[in-house]
Protein backbone atom coordinates (compact mmCIF):
# COMPACT_ATOMS: atom_id res chain seq x y z
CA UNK A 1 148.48 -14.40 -156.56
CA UNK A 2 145.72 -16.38 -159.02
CA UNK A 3 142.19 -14.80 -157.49
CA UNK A 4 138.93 -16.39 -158.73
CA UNK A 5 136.21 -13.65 -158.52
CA UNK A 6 132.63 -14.88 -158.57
CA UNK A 7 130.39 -12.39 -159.24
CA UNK A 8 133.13 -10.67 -161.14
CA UNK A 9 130.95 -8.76 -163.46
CA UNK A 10 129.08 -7.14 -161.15
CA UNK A 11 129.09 -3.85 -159.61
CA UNK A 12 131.76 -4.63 -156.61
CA UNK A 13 133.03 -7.42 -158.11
CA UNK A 14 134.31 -5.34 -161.19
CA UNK A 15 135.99 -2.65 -158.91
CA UNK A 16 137.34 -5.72 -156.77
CA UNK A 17 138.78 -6.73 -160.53
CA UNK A 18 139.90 -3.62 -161.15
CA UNK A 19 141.87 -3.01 -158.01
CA UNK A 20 143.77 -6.87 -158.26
CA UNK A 21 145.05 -6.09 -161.39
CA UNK A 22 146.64 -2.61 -160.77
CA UNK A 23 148.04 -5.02 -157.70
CA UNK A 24 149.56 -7.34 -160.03
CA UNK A 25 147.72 -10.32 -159.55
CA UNK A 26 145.84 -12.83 -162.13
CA UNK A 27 142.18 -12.53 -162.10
CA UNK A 28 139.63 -15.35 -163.18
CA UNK A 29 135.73 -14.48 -163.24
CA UNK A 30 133.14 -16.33 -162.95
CA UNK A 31 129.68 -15.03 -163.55
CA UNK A 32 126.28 -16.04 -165.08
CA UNK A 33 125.59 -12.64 -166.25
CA UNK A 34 121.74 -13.18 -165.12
CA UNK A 35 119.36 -10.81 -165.69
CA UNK A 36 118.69 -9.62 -162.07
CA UNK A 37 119.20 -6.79 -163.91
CA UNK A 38 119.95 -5.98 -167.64
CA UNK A 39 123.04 -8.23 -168.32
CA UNK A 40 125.15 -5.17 -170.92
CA UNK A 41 125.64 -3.29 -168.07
CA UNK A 42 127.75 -6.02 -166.50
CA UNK A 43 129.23 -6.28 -170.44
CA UNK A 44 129.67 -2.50 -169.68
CA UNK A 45 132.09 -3.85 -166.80
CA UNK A 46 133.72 -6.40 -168.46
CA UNK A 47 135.05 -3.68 -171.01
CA UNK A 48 135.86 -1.42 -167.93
CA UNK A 49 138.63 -4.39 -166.41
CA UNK A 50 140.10 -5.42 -169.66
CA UNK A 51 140.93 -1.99 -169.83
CA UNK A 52 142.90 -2.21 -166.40
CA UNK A 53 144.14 -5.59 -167.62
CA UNK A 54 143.84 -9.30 -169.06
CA UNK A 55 141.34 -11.78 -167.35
CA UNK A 56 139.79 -14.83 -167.76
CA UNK A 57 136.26 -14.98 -167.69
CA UNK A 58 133.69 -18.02 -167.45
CA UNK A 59 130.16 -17.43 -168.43
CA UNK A 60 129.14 -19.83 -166.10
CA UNK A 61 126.24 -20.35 -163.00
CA UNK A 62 127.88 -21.20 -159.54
CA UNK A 63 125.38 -23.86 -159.22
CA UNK A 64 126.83 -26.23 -161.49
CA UNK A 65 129.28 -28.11 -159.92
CA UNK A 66 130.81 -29.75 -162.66
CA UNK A 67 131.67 -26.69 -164.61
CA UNK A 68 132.33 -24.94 -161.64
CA UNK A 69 135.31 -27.71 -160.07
CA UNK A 70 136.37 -27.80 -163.94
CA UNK A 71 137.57 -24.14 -164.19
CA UNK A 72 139.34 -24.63 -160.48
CA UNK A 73 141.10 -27.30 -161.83
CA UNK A 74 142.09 -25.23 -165.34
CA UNK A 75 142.79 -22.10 -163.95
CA UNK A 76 144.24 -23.64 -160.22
CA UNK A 77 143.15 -20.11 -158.24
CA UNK A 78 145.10 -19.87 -154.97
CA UNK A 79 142.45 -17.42 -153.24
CA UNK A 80 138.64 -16.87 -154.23
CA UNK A 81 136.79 -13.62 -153.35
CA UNK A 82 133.47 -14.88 -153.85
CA UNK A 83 130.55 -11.93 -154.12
CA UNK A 84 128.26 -13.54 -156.49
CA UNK A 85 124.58 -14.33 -155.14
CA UNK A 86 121.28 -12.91 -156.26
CA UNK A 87 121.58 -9.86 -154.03
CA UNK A 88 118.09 -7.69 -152.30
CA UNK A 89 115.67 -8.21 -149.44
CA UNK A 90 112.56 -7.42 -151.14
CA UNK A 91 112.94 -10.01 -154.61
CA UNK A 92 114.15 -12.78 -151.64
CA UNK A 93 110.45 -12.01 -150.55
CA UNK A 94 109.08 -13.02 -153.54
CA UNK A 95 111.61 -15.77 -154.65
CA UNK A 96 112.84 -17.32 -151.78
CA UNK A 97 113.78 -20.86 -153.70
CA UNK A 98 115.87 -19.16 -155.84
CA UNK A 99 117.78 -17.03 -153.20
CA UNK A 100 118.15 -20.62 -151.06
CA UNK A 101 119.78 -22.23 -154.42
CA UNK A 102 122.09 -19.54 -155.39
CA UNK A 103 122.95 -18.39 -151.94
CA UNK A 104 123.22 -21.23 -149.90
CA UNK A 105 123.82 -24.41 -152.86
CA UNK A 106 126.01 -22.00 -154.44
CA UNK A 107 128.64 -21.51 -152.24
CA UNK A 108 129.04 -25.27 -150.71
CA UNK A 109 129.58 -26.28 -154.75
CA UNK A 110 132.29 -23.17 -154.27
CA UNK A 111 133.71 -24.33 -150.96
CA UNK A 112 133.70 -27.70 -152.44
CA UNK A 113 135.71 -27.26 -155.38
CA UNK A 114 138.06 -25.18 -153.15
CA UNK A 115 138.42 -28.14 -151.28
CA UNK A 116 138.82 -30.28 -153.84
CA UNK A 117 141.61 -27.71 -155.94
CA UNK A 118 143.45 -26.90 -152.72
CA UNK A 119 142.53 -23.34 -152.67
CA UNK A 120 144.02 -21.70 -148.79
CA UNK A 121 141.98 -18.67 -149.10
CA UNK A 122 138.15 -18.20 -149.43
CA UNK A 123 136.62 -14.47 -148.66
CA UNK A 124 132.51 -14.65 -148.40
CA UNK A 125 130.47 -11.62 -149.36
CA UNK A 126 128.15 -11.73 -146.39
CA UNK A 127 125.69 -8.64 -145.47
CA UNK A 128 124.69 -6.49 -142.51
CA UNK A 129 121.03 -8.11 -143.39
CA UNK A 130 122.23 -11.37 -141.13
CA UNK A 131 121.43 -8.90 -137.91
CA UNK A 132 117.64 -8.34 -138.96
CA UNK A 133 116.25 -6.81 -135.80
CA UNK A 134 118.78 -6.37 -133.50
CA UNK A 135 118.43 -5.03 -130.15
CA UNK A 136 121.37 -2.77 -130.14
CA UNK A 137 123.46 -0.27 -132.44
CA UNK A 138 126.12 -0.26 -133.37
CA UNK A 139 125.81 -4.13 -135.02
CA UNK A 140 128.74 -5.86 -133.50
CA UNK A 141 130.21 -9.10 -135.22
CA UNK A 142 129.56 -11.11 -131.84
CA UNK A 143 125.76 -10.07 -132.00
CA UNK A 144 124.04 -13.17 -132.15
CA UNK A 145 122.04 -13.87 -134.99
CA UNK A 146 118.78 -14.96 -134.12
CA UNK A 147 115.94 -12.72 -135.58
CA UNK A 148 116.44 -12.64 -139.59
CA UNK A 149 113.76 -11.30 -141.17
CA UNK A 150 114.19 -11.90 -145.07
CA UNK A 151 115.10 -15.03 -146.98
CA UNK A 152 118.29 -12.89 -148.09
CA UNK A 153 119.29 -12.66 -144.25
CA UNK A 154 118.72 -16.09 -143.43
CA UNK A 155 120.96 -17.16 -146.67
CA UNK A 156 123.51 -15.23 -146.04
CA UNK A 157 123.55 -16.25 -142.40
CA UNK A 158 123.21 -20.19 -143.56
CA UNK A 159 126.47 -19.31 -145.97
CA UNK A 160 128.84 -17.87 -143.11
CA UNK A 161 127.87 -21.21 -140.93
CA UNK A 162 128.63 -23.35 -144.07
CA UNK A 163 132.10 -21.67 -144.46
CA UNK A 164 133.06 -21.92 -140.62
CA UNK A 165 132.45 -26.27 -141.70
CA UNK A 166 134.65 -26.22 -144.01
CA UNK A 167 137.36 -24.14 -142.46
CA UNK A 168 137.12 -26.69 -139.42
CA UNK A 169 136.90 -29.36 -141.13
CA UNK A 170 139.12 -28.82 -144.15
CA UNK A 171 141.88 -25.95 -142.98
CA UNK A 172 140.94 -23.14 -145.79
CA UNK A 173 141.38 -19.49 -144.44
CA UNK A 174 137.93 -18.54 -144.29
CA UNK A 175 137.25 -14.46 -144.01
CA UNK A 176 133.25 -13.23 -144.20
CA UNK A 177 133.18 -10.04 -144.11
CA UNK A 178 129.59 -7.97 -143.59
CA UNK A 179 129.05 -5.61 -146.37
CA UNK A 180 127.22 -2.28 -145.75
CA UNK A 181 124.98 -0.84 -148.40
CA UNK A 182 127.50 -0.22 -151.00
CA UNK A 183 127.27 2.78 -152.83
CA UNK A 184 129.62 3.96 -156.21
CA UNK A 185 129.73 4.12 -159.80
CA UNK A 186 128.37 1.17 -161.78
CA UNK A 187 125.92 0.52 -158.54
CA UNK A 188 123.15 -1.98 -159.62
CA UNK A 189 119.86 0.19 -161.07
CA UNK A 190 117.79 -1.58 -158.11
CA UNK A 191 119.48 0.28 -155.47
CA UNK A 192 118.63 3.81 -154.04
CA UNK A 193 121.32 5.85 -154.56
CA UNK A 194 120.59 4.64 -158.09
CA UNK A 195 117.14 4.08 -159.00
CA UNK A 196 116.60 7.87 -157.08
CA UNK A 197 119.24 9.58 -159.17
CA UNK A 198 117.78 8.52 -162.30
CA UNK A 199 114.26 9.06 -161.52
CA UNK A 200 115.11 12.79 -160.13
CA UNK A 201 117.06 13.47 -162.78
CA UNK A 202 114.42 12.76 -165.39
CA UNK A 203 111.71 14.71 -163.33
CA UNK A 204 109.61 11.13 -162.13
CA UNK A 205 108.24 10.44 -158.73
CA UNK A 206 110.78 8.60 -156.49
CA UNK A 207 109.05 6.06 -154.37
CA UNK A 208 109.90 6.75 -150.45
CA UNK A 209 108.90 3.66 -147.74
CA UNK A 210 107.86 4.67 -144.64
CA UNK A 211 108.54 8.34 -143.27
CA UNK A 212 112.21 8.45 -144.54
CA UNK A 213 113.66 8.32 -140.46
CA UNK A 214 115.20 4.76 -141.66
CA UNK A 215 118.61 5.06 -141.93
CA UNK A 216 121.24 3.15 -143.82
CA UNK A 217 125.29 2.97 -143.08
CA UNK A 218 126.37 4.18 -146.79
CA UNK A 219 129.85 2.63 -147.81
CA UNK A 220 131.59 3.82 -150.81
CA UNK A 221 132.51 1.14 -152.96
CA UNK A 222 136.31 2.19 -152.95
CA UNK A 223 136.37 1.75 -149.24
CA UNK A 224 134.75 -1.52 -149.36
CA UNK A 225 137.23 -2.77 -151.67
CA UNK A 226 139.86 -1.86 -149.35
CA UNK A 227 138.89 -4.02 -146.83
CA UNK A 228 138.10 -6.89 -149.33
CA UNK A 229 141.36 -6.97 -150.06
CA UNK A 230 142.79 -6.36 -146.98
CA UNK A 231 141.02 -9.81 -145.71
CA UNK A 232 142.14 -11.51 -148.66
CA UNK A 233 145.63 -11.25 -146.92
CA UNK A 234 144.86 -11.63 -143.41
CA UNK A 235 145.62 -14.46 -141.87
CA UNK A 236 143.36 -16.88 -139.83
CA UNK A 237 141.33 -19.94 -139.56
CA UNK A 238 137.76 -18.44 -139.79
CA UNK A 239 136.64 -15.07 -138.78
CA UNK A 240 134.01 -12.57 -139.36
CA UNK A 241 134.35 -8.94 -139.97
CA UNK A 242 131.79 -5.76 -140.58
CA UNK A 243 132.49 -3.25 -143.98
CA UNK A 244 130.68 -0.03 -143.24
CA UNK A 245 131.08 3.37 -143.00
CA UNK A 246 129.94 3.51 -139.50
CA UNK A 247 127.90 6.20 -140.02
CA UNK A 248 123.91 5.90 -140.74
CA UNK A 249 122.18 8.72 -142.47
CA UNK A 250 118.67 8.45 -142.42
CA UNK A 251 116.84 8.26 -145.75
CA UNK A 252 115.23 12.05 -145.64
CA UNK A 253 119.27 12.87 -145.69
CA UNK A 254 119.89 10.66 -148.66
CA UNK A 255 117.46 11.90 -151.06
CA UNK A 256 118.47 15.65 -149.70
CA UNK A 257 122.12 15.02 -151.00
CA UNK A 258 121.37 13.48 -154.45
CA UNK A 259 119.23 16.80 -155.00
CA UNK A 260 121.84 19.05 -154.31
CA UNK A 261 124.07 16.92 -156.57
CA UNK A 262 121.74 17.03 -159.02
CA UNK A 263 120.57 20.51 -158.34
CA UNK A 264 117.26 19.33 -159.08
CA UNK A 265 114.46 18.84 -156.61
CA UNK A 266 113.14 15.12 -155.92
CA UNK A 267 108.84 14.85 -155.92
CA UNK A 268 108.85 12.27 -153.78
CA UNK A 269 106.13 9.50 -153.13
CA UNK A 270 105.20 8.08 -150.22
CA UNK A 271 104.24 4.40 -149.26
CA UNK A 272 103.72 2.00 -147.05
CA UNK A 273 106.97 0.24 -144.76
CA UNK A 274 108.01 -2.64 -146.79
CA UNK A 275 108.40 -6.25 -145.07
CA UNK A 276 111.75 -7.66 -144.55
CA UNK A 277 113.62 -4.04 -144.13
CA UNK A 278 115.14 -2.89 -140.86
CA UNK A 279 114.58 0.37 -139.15
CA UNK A 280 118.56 1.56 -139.41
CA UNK A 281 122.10 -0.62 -140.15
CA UNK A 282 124.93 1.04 -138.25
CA UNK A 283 128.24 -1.08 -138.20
CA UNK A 284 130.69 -1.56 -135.41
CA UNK A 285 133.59 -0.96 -137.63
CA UNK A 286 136.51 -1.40 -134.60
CA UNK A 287 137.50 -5.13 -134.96
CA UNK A 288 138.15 -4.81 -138.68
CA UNK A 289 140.12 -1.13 -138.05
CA UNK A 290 142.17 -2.91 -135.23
CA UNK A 291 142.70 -6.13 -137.69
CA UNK A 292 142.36 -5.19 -141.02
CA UNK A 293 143.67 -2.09 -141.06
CA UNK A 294 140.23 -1.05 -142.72
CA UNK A 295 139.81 2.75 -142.92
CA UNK A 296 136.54 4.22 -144.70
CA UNK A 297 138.02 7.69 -146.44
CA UNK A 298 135.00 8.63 -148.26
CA UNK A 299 132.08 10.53 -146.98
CA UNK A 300 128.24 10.34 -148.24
CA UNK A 301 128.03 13.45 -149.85
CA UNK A 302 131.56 13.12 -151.90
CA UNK A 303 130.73 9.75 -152.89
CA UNK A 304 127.66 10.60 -154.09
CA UNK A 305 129.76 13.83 -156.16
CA UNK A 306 131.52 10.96 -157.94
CA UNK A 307 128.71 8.41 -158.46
CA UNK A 308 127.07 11.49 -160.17
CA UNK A 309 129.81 12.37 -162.24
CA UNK A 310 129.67 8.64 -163.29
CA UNK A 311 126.49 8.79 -164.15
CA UNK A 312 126.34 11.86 -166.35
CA UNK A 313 129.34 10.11 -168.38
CA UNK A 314 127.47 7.20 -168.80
CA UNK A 315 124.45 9.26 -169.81
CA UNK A 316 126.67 10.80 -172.03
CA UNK A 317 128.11 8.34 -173.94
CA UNK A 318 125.20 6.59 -174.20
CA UNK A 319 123.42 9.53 -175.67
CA UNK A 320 126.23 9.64 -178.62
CA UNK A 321 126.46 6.18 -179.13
CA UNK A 322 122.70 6.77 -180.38
C-alpha cells in the first residue's frame, strides 16, 4: 500500500515510518519541519527511516492547499495516516490562531485533497485532550464531549467532527483514534518524560505543577504504533477509538522512575496548577482491544529503560560528533 504520512518527521510519525517500511509498503511524508521545536532533530529522524528504507519526502505546510492536492496527485497515496498538527495544551494557550489554522484548516485541505485524489483510507491523530473535564474514569469513546478546556482540545475535537463530514458525505474510511501521552525514544524535548530526563540528568531544577497527584496514562510509542496501524486496516465508515496504556501513574511516580533510571536524584520545583491541564487521563482501552486487536506490551518503567538508553546514545554521539 502507498501511505502519505503527515507529520512524518516527527517523533510518532517517524516510528509510524519506520514500522510501514519493514511492512513493505511505500511511504510519502509530508512535513513543514517547523520549529515547534529545533527542526535537526526531526533531520535526526529523517536519517533514522532512510535507514529502514526509501521515502519520499515533501518539505511542505499542510495549509497550503495547492501544494498539498499537488503531491496527492504525484504520488496517488491510497491511505493517509495523518499526525501532523502543532501538538501541546499550554502553547494552544498562548497561540490559539495558530493551533485553529493548523489543526482545524489543516486537515479539511487534507480531507479535501483525499477527496479530490480518491484516497479510501484517512486515520486522524486525535488526543485524549477532547475529554477535558470529564465526569468519569476510565474516558470512554462514547463520553460526550462537552467541557474542553484548551484550544488544543477544542481543535482536535472540531477535526474528528470534520472527518465524520466527509466520511458521510464522501465514503472515505475514516479511523480517529485518541492518542495517550506518548512516551519513547526521539519524544519531542517539550514533553515530561523528556524535558525531566535531561534536566535531572544535568543536575537542574525540574519544574513540578501542582502537588504531583495528577496522573497521566503513559503509552509507549511502540504500542501506539501498533494500533495506528492496526486502524489503518480496519474496516469501516467512521469510527473513533482510544490508544492508551490504560494505566495512569500519577506524576510523583513518574519523576520517581526516571531517577532510578538515571540513578540520579531529581531537585524538584514546585509551582502553581497550570490552566488548560486535567487532573488525570485514564483510557477505556476495551473497544479498540475487542476491534483492533490493540494490545499495549510495554510497561512505564521498561519504556522509560529504553527511552533512557536512547538518550544516552544520542548524548553520546553527539558528544563525539563535537
Amino acid at each position: 500500500m502507498n501511505v502519505l504520512v503527515t507529520g512524518g518527521a516527527g517523533f510518532i510519525g517517524s516510528h509510524v515510518c519506520e514500522r510501514l517500511l519493514r511492512e513493505g509498503h511505500d511511504v510519502t511524508i509530508i512535513d513543514d519541519l517547523n520549529p515547534f521545536y529545533p527542526p535537526e532533530m526531526k533531520w535526526e529522524n529523517l536519517a533514522d527511516i532512510r535507514r529502514t528504507g526509501a521515502i519520499r519526502f515533501h518539505r511542505c505546510d499542510i495549509r497550503d492547499s495547492e501544494r498539498v492536492l499537488q503531491i496527492f496527485e504525484e504520488d496517488r497515496p491510497e491511505a493517509v495516516v495523518h499526525l501532523a498538527a502543532r501538538a501541546g495544551v499550554r502553547p494552544s494557550i498562548e497561540e490559539p490562531l495558530l493551533y485553529e489554522q493548523v489543526n482545524v484548516h489543516g486537515v479539511m485541505v487534507l480531507l479535501e485533497a483525499a477527496r479530490r485524489a480518491g484516497v479510501r483510507k484517512f486515520v486522524f491523530a486525535s488526543s485524549s485532550s477532547v475529554y477535558g473535564n470529564c465526569n468519569r474514569v476510565p474516558f470512554c469513546e462514547e463520553d460526550h464531549l462537552n467541557l474542553p478546556i484548551s484550544p488544543y482540545a477544542a481543535t482536535k475535537i472540531a477535526g474528528e467532527k470534520i472527518c465524520y463530514t466527509y466520511s458521510h458525505l464522501y465514503g472515505i474510511q475514516v479511523t480517529c483514534l485518541r492518542l495517550f501521552t506518548v512516551f519513547g525514544p526521539r519524544q519531542r524535548p517539550d514533553l515530561a518524560i523528556r524535558k525531566f530526563t535531561e534536566r535531572i540528568d544535568a543536575g537542574k531544577p525540574i519544574p513540578v505543577f501542582g502537588d504531583g497527584s495528577s496522573a497521566r496514562d503513559y503509552t509507549f510509542v511502540d504500542d501506539v504504533v501498533q494500533g495506528i496501524l492496526a486502524a489503518l486496516s480496519y474496516e469501516c465508515s467512521y469510527e473513533i477509538f482510544n490508544l492508551g496504556n490504560s494505566r495512569p501513574v500519577t506524576l510523583s511516580a513518574l519523576i520517581q522512575s526516571i531517577e532510578a533510571a538515571l540513578s540520579k536524584k531529581a531537585v524538584v520545583q514546585r509551582l502553581p496548577e497550570q490552566p488548560g491541564d486535567v487532573p488525570v487521563t485514564f483510557a477505556d482501552i476495551s473497544k479498540a482491544e475487542r476491534l483492533l486487536g490493540y494490545r499495549p506490551q510495554t510497561p512505564l518503567a521498561a519504556g522509560i529503560r529504553r527511552f533512557i538508553d536512547w538518550y544516552a546514545g544520542r548524548r553520546a554521539a553527539l558528544t563525539s560528533a563535537r
